[in-house]
N, C-alpha and C. Protein backbone atom coordinates (compact mmCIF):
# COMPACT_ATOMS: atom_id res chain seq x y z
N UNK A 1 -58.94 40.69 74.35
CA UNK A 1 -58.82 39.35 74.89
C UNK A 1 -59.45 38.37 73.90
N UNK A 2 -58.71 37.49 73.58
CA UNK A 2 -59.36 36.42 72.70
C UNK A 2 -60.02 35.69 73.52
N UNK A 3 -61.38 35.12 72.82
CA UNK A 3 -62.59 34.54 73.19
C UNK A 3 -62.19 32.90 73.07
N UNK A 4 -62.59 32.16 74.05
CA UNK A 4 -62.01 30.21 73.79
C UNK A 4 -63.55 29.87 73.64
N UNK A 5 -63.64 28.70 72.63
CA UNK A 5 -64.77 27.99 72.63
C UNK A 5 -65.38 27.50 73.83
N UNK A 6 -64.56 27.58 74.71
CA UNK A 6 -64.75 27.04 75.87
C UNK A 6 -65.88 27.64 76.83
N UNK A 7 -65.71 28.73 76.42
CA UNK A 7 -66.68 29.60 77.08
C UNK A 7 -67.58 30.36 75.93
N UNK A 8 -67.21 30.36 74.93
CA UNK A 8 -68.50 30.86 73.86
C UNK A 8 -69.36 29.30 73.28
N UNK A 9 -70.58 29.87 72.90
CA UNK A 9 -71.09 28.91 72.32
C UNK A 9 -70.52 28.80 70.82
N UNK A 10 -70.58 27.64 70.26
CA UNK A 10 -69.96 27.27 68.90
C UNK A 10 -70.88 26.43 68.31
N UNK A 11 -71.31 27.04 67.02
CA UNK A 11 -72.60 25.90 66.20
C UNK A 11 -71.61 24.94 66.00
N UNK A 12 -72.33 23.83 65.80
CA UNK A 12 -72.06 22.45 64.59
C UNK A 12 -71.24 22.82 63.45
N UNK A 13 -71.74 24.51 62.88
CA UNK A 13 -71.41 24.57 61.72
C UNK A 13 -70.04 25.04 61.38
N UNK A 14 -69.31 25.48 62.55
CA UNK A 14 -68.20 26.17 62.87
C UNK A 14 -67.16 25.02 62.24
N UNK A 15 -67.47 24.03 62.89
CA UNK A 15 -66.42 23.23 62.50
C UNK A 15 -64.98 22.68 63.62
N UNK A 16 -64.75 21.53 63.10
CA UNK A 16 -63.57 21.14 64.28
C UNK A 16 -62.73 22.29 63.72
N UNK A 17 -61.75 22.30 62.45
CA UNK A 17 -60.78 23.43 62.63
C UNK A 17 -60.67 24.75 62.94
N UNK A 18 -62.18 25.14 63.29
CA UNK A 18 -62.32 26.42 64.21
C UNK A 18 -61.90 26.34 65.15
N UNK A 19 -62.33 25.20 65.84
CA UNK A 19 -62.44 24.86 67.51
C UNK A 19 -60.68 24.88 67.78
N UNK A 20 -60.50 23.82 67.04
CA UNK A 20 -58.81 23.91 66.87
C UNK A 20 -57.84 24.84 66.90
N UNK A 21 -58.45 25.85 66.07
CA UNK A 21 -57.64 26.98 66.20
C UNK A 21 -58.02 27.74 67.04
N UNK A 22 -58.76 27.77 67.53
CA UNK A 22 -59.23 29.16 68.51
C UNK A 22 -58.79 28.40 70.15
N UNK A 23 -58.84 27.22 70.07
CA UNK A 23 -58.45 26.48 71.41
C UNK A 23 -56.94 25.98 71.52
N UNK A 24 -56.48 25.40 70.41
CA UNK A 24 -54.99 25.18 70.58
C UNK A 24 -53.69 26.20 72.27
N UNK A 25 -53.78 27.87 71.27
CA UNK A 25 -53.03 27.87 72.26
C UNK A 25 -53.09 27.71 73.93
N UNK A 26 -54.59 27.59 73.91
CA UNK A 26 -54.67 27.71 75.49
C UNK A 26 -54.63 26.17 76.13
N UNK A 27 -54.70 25.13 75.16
CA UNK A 27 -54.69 23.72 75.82
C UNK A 27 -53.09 24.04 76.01
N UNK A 28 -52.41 24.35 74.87
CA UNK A 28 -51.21 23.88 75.15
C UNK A 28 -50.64 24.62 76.40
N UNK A 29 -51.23 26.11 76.92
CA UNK A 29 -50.93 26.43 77.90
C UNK A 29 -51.25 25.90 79.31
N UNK A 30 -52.38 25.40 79.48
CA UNK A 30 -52.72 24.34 80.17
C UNK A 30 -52.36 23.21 80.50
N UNK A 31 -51.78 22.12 79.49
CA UNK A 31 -50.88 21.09 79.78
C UNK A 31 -49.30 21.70 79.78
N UNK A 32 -49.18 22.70 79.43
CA UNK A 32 -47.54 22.89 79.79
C UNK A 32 -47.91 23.70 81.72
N UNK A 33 -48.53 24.49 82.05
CA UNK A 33 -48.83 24.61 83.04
C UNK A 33 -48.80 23.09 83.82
N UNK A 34 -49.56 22.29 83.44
CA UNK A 34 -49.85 21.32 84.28
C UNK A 34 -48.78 20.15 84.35
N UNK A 35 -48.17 19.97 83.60
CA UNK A 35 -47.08 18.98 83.65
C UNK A 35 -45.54 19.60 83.57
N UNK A 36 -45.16 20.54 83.47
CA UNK A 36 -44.00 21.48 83.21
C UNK A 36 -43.44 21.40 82.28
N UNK A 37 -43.64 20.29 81.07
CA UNK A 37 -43.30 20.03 79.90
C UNK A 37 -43.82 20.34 78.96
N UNK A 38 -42.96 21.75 77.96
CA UNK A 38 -43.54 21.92 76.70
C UNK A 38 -43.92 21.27 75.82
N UNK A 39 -42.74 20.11 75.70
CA UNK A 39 -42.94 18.97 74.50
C UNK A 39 -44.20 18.28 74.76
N UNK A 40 -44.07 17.67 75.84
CA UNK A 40 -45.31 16.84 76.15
C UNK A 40 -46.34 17.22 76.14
N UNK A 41 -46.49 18.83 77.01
CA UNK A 41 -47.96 19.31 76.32
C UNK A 41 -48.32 19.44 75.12
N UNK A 42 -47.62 19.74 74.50
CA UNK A 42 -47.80 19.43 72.79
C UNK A 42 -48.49 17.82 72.21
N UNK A 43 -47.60 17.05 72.94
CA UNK A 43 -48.28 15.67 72.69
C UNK A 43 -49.26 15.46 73.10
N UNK A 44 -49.39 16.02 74.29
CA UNK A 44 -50.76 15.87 75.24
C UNK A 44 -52.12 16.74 74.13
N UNK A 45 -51.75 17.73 73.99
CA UNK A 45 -52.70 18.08 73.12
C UNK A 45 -53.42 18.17 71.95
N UNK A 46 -52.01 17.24 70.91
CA UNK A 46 -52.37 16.46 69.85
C UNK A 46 -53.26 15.10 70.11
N UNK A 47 -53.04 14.62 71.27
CA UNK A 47 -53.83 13.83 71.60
C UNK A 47 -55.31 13.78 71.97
N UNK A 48 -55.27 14.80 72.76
CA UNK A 48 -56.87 15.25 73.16
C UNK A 48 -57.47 16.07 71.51
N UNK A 49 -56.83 16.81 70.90
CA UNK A 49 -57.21 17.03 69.86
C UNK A 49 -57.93 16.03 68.84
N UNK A 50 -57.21 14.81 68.63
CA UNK A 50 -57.28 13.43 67.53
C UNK A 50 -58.40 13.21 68.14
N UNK A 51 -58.89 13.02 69.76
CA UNK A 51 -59.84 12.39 70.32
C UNK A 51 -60.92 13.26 69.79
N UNK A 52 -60.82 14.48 69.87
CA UNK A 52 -62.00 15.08 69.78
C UNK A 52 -62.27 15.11 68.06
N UNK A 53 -61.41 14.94 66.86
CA UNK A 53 -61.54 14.66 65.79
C UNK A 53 -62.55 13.38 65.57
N UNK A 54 -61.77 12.16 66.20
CA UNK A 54 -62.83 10.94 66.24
C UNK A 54 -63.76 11.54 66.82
N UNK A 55 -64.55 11.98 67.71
CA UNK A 55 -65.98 12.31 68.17
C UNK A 55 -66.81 13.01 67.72
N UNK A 56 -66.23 13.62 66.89
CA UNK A 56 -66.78 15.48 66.22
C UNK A 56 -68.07 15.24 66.15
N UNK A 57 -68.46 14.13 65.71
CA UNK A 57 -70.14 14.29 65.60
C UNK A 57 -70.56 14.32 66.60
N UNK A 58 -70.11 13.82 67.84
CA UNK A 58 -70.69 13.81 69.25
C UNK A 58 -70.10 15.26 69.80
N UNK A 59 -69.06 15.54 69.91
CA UNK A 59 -68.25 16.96 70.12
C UNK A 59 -68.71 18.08 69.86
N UNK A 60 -69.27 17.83 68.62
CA UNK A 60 -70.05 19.27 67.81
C UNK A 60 -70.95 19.72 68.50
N UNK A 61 -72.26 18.25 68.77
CA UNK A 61 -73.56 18.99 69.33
C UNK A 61 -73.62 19.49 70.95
N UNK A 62 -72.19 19.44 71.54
CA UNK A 62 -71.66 19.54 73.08
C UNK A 62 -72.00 21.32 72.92
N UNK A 63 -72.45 21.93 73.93
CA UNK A 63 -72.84 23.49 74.02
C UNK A 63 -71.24 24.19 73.46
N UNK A 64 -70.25 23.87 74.64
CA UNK A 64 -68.79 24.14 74.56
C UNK A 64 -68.24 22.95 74.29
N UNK A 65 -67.59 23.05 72.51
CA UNK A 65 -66.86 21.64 72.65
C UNK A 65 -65.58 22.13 73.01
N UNK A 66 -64.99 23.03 73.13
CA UNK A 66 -63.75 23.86 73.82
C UNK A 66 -63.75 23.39 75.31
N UNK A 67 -64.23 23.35 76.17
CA UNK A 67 -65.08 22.78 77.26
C UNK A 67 -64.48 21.13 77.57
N UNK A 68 -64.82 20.58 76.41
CA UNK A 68 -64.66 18.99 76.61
C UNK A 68 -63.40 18.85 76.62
N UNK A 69 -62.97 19.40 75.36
CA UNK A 69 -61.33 19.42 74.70
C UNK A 69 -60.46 19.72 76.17
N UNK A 70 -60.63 20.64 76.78
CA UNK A 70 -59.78 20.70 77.95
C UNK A 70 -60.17 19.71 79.43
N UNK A 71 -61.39 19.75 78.95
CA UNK A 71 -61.45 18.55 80.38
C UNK A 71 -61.14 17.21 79.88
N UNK A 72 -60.91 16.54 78.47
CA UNK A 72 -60.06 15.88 78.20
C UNK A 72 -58.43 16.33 78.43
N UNK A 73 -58.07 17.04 78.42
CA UNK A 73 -56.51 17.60 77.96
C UNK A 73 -56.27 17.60 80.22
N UNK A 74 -57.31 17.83 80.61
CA UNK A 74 -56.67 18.07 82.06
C UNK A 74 -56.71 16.70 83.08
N UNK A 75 -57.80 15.96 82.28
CA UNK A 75 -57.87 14.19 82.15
C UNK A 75 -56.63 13.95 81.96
N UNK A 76 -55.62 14.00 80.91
CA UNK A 76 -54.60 13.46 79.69
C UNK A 76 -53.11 13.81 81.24
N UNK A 77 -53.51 15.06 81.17
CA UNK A 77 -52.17 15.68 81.92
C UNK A 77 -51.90 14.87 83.33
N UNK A 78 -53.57 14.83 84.23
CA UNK A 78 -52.95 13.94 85.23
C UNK A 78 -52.80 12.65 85.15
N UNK A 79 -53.11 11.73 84.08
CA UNK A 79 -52.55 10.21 83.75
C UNK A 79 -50.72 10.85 83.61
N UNK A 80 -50.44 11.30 82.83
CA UNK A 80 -49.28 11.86 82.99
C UNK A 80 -48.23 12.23 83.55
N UNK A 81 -49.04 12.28 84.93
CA UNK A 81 -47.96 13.12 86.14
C UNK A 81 -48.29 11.93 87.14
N UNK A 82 -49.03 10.92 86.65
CA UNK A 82 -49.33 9.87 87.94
C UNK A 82 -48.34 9.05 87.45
N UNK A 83 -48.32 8.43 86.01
CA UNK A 83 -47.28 7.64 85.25
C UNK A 83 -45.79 8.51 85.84
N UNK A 84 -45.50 9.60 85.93
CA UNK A 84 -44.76 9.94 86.38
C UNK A 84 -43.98 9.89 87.73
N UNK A 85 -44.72 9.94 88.39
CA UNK A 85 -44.87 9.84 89.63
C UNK A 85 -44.37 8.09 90.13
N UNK A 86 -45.27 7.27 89.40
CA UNK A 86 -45.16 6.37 89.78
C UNK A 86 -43.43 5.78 88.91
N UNK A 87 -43.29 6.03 87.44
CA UNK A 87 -41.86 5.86 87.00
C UNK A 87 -40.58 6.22 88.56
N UNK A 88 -41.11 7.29 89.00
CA UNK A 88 -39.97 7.84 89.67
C UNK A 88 -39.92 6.88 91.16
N UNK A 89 -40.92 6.47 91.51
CA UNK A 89 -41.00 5.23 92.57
C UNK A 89 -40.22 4.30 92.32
N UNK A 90 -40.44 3.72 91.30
CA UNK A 90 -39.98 2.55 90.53
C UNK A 90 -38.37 2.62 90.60
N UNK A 91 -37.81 4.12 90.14
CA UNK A 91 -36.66 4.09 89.76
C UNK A 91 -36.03 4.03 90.99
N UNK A 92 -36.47 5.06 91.72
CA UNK A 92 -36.04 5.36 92.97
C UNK A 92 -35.66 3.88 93.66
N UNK A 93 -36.36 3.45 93.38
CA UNK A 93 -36.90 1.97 94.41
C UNK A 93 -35.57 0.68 93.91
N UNK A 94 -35.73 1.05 92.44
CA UNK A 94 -34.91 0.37 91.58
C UNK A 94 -32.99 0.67 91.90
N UNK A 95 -32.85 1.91 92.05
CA UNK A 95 -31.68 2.33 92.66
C UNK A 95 -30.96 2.42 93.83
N UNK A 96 -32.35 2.11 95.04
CA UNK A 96 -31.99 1.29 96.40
C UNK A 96 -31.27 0.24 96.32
N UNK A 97 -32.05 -0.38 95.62
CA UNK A 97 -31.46 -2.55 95.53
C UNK A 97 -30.36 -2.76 94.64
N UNK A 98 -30.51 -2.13 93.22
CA UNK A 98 -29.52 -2.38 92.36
C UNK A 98 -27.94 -2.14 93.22
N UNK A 99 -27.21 -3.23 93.21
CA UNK A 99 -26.02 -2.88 93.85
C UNK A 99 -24.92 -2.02 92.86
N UNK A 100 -24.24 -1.24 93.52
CA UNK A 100 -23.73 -0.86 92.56
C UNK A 100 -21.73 -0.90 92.96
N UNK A 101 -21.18 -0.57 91.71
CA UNK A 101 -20.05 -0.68 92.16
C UNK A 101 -18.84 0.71 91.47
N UNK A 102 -17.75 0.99 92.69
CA UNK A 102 -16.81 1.97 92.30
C UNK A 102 -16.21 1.57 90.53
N UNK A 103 -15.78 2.97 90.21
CA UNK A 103 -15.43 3.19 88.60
C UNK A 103 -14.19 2.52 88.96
N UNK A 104 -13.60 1.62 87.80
CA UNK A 104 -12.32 0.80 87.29
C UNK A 104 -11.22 1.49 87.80
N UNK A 105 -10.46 1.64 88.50
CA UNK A 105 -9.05 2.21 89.05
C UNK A 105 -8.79 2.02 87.67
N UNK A 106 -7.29 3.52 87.72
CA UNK A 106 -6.81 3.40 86.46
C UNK A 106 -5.74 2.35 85.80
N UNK A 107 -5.11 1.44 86.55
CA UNK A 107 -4.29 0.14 86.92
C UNK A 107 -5.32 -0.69 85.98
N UNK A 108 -6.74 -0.93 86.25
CA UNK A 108 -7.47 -1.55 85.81
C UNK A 108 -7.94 -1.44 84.65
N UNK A 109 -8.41 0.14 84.24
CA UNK A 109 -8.63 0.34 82.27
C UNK A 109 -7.29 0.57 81.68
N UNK A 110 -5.83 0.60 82.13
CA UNK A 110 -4.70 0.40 81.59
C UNK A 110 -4.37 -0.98 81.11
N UNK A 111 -5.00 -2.14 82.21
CA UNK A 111 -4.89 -3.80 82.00
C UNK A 111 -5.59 -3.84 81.31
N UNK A 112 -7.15 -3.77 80.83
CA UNK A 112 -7.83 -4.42 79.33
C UNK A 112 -7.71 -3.68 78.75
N UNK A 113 -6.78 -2.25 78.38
CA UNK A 113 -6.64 -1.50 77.63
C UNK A 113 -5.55 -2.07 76.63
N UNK A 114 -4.69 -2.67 77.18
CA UNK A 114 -3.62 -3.80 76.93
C UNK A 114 -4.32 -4.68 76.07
N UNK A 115 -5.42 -6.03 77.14
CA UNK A 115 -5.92 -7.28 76.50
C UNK A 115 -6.52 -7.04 75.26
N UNK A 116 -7.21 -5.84 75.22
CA UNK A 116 -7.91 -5.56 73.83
C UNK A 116 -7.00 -5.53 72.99
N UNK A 117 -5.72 -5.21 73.10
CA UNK A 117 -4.80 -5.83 71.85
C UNK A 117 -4.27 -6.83 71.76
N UNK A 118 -4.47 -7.71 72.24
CA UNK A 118 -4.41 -9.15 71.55
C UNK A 118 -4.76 -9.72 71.39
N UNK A 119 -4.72 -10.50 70.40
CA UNK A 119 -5.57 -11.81 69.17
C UNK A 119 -6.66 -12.36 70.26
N UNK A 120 -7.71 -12.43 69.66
CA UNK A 120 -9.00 -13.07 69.32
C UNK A 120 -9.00 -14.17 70.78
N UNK A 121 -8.55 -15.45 70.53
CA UNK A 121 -8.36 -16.28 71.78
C UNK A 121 -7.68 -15.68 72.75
N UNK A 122 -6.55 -15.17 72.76
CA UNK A 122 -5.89 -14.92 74.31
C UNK A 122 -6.68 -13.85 74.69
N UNK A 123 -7.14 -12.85 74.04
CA UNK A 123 -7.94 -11.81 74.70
C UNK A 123 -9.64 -12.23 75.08
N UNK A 124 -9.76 -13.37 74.55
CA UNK A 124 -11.31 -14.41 75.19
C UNK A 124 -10.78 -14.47 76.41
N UNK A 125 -9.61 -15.57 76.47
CA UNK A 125 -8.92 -16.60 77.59
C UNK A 125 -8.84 -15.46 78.81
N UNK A 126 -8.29 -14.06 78.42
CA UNK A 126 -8.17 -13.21 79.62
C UNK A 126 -9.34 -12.83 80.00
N UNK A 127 -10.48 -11.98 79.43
CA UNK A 127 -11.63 -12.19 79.76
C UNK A 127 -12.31 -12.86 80.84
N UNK A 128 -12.58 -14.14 80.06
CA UNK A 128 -13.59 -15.49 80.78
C UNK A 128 -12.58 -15.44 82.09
N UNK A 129 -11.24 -15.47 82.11
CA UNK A 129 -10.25 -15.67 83.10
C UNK A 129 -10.49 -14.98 84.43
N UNK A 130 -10.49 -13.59 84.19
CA UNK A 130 -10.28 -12.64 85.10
C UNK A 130 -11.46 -11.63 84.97
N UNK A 131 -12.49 -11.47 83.92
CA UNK A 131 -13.44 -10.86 84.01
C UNK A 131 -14.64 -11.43 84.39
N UNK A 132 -15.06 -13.17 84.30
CA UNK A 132 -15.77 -13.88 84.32
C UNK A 132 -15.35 -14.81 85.74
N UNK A 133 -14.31 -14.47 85.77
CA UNK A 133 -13.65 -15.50 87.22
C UNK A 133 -13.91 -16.99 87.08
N UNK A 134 -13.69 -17.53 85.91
CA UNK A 134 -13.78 -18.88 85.37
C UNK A 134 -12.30 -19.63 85.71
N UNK A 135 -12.13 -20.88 85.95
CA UNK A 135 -11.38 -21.32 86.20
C UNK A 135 -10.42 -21.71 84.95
N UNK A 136 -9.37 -22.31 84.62
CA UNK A 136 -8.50 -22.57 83.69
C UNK A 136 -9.34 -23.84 82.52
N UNK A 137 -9.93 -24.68 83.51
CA UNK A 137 -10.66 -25.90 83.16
C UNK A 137 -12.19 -25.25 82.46
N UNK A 138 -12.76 -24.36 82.89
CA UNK A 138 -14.05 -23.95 82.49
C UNK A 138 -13.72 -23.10 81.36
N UNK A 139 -12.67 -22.45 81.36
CA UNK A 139 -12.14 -21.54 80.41
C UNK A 139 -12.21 -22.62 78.95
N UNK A 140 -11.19 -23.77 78.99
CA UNK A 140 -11.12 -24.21 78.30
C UNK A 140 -12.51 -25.01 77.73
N UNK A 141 -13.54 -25.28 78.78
CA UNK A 141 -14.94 -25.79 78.40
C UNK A 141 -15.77 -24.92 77.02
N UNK A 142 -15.48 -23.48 77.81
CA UNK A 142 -16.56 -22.47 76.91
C UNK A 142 -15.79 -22.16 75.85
N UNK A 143 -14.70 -22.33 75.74
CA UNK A 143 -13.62 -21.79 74.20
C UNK A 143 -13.71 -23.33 73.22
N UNK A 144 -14.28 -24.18 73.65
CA UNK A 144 -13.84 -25.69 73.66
C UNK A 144 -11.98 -25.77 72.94
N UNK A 145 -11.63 -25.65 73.87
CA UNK A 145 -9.57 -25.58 73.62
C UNK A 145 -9.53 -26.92 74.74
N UNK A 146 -8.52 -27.50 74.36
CA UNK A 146 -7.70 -27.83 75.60
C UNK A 146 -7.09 -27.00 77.06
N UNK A 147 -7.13 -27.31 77.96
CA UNK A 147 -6.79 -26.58 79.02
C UNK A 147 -5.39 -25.75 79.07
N UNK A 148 -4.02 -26.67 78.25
CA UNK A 148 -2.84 -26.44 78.07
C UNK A 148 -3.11 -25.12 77.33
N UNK A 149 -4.06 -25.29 76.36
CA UNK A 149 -3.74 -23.87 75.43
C UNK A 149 -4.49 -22.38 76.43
N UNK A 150 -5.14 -22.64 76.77
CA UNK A 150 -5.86 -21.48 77.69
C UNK A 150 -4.58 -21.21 78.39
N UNK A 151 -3.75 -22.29 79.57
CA UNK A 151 -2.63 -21.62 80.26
C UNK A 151 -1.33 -21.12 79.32
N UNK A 152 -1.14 -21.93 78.16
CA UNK A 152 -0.13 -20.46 77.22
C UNK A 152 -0.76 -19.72 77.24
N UNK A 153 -2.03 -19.76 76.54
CA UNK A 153 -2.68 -18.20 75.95
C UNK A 153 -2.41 -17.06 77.43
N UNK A 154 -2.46 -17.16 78.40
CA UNK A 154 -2.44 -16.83 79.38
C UNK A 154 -0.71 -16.18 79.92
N UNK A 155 -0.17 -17.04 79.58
CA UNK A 155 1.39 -16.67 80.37
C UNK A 155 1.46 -15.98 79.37
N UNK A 156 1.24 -16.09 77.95
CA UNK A 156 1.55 -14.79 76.97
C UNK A 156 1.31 -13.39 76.94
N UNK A 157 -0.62 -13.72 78.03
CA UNK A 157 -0.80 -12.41 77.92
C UNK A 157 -0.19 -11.85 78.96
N UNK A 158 -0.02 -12.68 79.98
CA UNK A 158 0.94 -11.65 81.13
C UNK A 158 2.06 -11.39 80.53
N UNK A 159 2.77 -11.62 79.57
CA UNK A 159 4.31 -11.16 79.08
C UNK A 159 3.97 -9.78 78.44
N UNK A 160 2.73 -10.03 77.70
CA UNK A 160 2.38 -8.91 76.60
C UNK A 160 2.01 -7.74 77.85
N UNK A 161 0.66 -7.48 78.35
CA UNK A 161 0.51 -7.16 79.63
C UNK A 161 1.44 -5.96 80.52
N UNK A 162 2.40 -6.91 81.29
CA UNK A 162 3.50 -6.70 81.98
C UNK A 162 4.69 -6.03 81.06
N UNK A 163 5.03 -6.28 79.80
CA UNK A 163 5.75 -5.28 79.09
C UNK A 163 5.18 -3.82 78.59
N UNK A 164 4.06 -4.01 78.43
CA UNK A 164 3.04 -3.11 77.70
C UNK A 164 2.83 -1.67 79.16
N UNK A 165 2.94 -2.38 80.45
CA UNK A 165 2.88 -1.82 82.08
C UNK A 165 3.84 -0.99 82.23
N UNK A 166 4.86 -1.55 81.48
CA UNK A 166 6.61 -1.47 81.89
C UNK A 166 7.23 -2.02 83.18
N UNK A 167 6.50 -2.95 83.17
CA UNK A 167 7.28 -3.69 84.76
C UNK A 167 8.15 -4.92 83.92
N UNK A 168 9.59 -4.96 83.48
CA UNK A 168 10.00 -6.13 82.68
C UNK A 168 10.40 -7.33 83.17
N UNK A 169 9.52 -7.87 84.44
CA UNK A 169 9.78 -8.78 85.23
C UNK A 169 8.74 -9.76 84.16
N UNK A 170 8.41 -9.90 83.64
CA UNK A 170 7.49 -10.88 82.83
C UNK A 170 7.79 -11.22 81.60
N UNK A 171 9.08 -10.76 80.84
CA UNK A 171 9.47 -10.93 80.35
C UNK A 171 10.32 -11.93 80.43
């Protein structure tokens, strides 16, 4: 059975990369135990690790600095699972209110499947038109056009549209 600093005593003189190595795998077993995430225990324990790097002079003269290292690392894990916890409130909470709406009938990604092929303005004009529910007059505000050109741009795209459908009544 391998021995953890945690429970042996460790001089000053040992050194952090003793401690490091002789403690590593068991933090990381510990925060992957404790949060169910390998990756993150990994992060989690690079983290409590760095901490105990900055302290070493204070860390060292600790009886078990193996000891600290995990009661930091079991500190680390439940900020972790509370941030968690609380993300999943949030979302949860967030996915009540957010309204949401049914996927595009296929009638519907066949029609801007269409508008996306044509030129620059008439495929704005259909847009702002029917995706924005702008009127003919507002259409022409935000394009700054005249109103006349928004309603060609418009009867064109229903020709283009409606042939493109195969219904040749728009023609």
């Amino acid at each position: 059975m391998v021995e953890s600093a945690a429970t042996i005593d460790v001089s000053p003189e040992v050194g952090f990369e003793a401690v490091y190595r002789l403690e590593y795998p068991g933090l990381i077993a510990v925060a992957a135990a404790l949060t169910g995430d390998r990756e993150g225990a990994q992060d989690l324990v690079q983290d409590t690790m760095v901490k105990a790097f900055i302290r070493w002079d204070r860390v060292s003269q600790l009886d078990r600095p193996g000891a600290w290292c995990h009661h930091v690392l079991v500190n680390a894990c439940r900020s972790r699972l509370r941030r968690r916890a609380t993300e999943w409130r949030y979302v949860s909470r967030l996915r009540r209110s957010e309204p949401t709406t049914p996927e595009p009938s296929a009638d519907t990604v066949a029609f801007w499947t269409v508008v996306r092929t044509l030129p620059s303005r008439p495929r704005a004009v259909v847009a702002l038109y029917f995706g924005a529910d702008l009127s003919s007059v507002q259409v022409a505000e935000v394009l700054g056009v005249p109103e006349g050109t928004v309603r060609s741009d418009l009867m064109v795209a229903r020709r283009v549209v409606m042939n493109a459908l195969g219904d040749g009544r728009g023609a």
